[in-house]
Protein backbone atom coordinates (compact mmCIF):
# COMPACT_ATOMS: atom_id res chain seq x y z
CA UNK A 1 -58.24 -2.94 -37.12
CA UNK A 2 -55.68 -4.72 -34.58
CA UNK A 3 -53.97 -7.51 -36.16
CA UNK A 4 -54.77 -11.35 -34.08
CA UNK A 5 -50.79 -11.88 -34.25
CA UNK A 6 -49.05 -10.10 -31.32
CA UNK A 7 -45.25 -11.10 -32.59
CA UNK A 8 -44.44 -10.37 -36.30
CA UNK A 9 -41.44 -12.40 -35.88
CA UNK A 10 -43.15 -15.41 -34.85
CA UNK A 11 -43.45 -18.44 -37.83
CA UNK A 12 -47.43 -19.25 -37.23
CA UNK A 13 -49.74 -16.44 -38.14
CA UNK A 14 -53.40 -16.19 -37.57
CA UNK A 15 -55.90 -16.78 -40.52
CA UNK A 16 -57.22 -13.47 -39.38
CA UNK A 17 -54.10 -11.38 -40.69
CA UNK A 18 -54.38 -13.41 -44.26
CA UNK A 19 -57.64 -11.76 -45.13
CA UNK A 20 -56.32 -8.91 -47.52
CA UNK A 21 -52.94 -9.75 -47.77
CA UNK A 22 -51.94 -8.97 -51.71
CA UNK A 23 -50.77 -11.56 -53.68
CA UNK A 24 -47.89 -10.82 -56.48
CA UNK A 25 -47.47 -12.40 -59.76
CA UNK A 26 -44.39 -13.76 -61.04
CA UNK A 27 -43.98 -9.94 -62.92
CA UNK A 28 -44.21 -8.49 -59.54
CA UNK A 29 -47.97 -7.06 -59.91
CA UNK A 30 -50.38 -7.48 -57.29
CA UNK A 31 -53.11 -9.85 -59.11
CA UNK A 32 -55.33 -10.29 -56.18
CA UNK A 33 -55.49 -10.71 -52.43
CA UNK A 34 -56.65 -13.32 -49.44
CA UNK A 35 -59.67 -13.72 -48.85
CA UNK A 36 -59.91 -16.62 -46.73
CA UNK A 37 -58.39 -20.22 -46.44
CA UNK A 38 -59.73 -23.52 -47.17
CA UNK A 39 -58.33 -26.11 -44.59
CA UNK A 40 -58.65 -30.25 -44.90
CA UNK A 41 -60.25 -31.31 -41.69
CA UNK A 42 -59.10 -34.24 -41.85
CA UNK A 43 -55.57 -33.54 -41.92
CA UNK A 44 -55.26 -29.89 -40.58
CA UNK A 45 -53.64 -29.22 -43.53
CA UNK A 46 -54.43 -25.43 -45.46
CA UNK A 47 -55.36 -26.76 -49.33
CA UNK A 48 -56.23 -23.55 -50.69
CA UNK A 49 -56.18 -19.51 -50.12
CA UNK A 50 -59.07 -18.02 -51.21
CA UNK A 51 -58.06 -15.67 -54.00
CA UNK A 52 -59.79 -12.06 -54.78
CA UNK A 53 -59.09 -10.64 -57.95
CA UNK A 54 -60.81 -8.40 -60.67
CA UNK A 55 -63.20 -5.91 -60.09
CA UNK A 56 -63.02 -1.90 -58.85
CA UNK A 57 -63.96 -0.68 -55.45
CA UNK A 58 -64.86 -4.38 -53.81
CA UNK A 59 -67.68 -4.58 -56.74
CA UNK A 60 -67.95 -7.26 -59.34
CA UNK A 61 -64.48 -9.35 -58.20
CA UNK A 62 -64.06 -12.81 -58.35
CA UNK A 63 -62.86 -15.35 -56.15
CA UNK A 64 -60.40 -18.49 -57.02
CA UNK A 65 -59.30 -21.07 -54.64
CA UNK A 66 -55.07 -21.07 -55.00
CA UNK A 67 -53.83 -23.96 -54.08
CA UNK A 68 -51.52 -23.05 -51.17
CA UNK A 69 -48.54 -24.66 -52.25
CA UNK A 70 -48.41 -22.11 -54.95
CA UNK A 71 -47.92 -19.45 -53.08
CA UNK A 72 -44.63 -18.03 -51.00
CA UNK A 73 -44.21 -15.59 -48.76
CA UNK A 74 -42.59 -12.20 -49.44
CA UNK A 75 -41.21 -10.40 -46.34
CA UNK A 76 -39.70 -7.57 -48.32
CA UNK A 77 -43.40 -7.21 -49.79
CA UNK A 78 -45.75 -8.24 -47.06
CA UNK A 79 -47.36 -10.66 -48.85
CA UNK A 80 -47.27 -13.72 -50.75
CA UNK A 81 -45.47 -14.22 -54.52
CA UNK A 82 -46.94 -17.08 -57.16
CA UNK A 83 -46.01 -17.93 -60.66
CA UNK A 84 -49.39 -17.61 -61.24
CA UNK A 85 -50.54 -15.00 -63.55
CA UNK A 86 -53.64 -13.62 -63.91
CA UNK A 87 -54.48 -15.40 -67.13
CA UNK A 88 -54.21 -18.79 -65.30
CA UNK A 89 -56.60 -17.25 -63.10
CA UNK A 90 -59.01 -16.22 -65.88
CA UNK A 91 -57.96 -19.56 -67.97
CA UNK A 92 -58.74 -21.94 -65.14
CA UNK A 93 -60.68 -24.74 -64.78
CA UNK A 94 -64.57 -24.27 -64.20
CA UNK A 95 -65.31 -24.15 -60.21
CA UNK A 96 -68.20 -24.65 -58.33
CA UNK A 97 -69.09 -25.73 -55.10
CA UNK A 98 -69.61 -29.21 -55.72
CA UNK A 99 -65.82 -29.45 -56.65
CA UNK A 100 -64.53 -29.39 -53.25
CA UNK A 101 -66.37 -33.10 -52.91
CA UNK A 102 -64.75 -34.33 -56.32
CA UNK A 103 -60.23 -35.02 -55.91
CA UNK A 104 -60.58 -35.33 -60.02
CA UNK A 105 -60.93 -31.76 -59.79
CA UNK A 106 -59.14 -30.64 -57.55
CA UNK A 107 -55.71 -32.82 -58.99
CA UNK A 108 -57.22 -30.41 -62.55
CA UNK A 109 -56.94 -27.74 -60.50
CA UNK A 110 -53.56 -28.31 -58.87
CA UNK A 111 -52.06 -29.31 -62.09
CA UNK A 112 -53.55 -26.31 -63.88
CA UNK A 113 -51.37 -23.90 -61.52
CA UNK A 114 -48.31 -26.13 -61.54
CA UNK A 115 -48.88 -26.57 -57.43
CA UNK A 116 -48.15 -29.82 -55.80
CA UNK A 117 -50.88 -31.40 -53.87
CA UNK A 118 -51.66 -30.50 -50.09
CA UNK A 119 -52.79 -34.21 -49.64
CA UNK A 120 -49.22 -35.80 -50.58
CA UNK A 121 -47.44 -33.25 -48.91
CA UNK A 122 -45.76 -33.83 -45.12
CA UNK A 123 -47.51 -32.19 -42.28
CA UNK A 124 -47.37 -28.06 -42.19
């Protein structure tokens, strides 16, 4: 598949090119990948990367919104580093759909993975 971004050097990248991209945890082991990215429409801002993790062959994974503060980006790997392990992931706070409506949760959830949050941040 051709990748949306034409120059690799360029800062911006397309949300296209996130979708697989690995994600490292702070041992240097891949604990999951992008799946997609959760954006405030109010702001423009990203808030989250959907996370993949778990599973064998694409079957029975799970997915975990990361807040995107948490995560850096690795040019030497390709992808993006976190000091999230994967038994935050499995120790985090219950998730639903409803939470996305609820900021009680989502300050949980930011506070949970030690991530600042997206809505007091500067523009991106």
């Amino acid at each position: 598949m051709a990748r949306a971004t034409a120059h690799p050097n360029h800062n911006c990248i397309s949300s296209e090119d996130l979708h697989g991209t690995e994600v490292y945890g702070p041992d240097g082991k891949k604990i999951g990948e992008i799946d997609h990215l959760i954006i405030d429409k109010m702001s423009g801002r990203v808030g989250y990367a959907i996370m993949s993790f778990g599973g064998f062959m694409g079957l029975n994974h799970s997915h975990y919104p990361i807040p995107w503060g948490a995560l850096q980006y690795d040019t030497s790997l390709s992808g993006f580093r976190t000091n999230i392990t994967e038994q935050m992931l499995k120790d985090a706070p219950q998730f639903s759909d409803d939470s996305w409506q609820d900021r009680n949760w989502e300050v949980q959830w930011h506070k949970h993975y030690r991530a600042p949050h997206y809505w007091e941040m500067g523009a991106q």
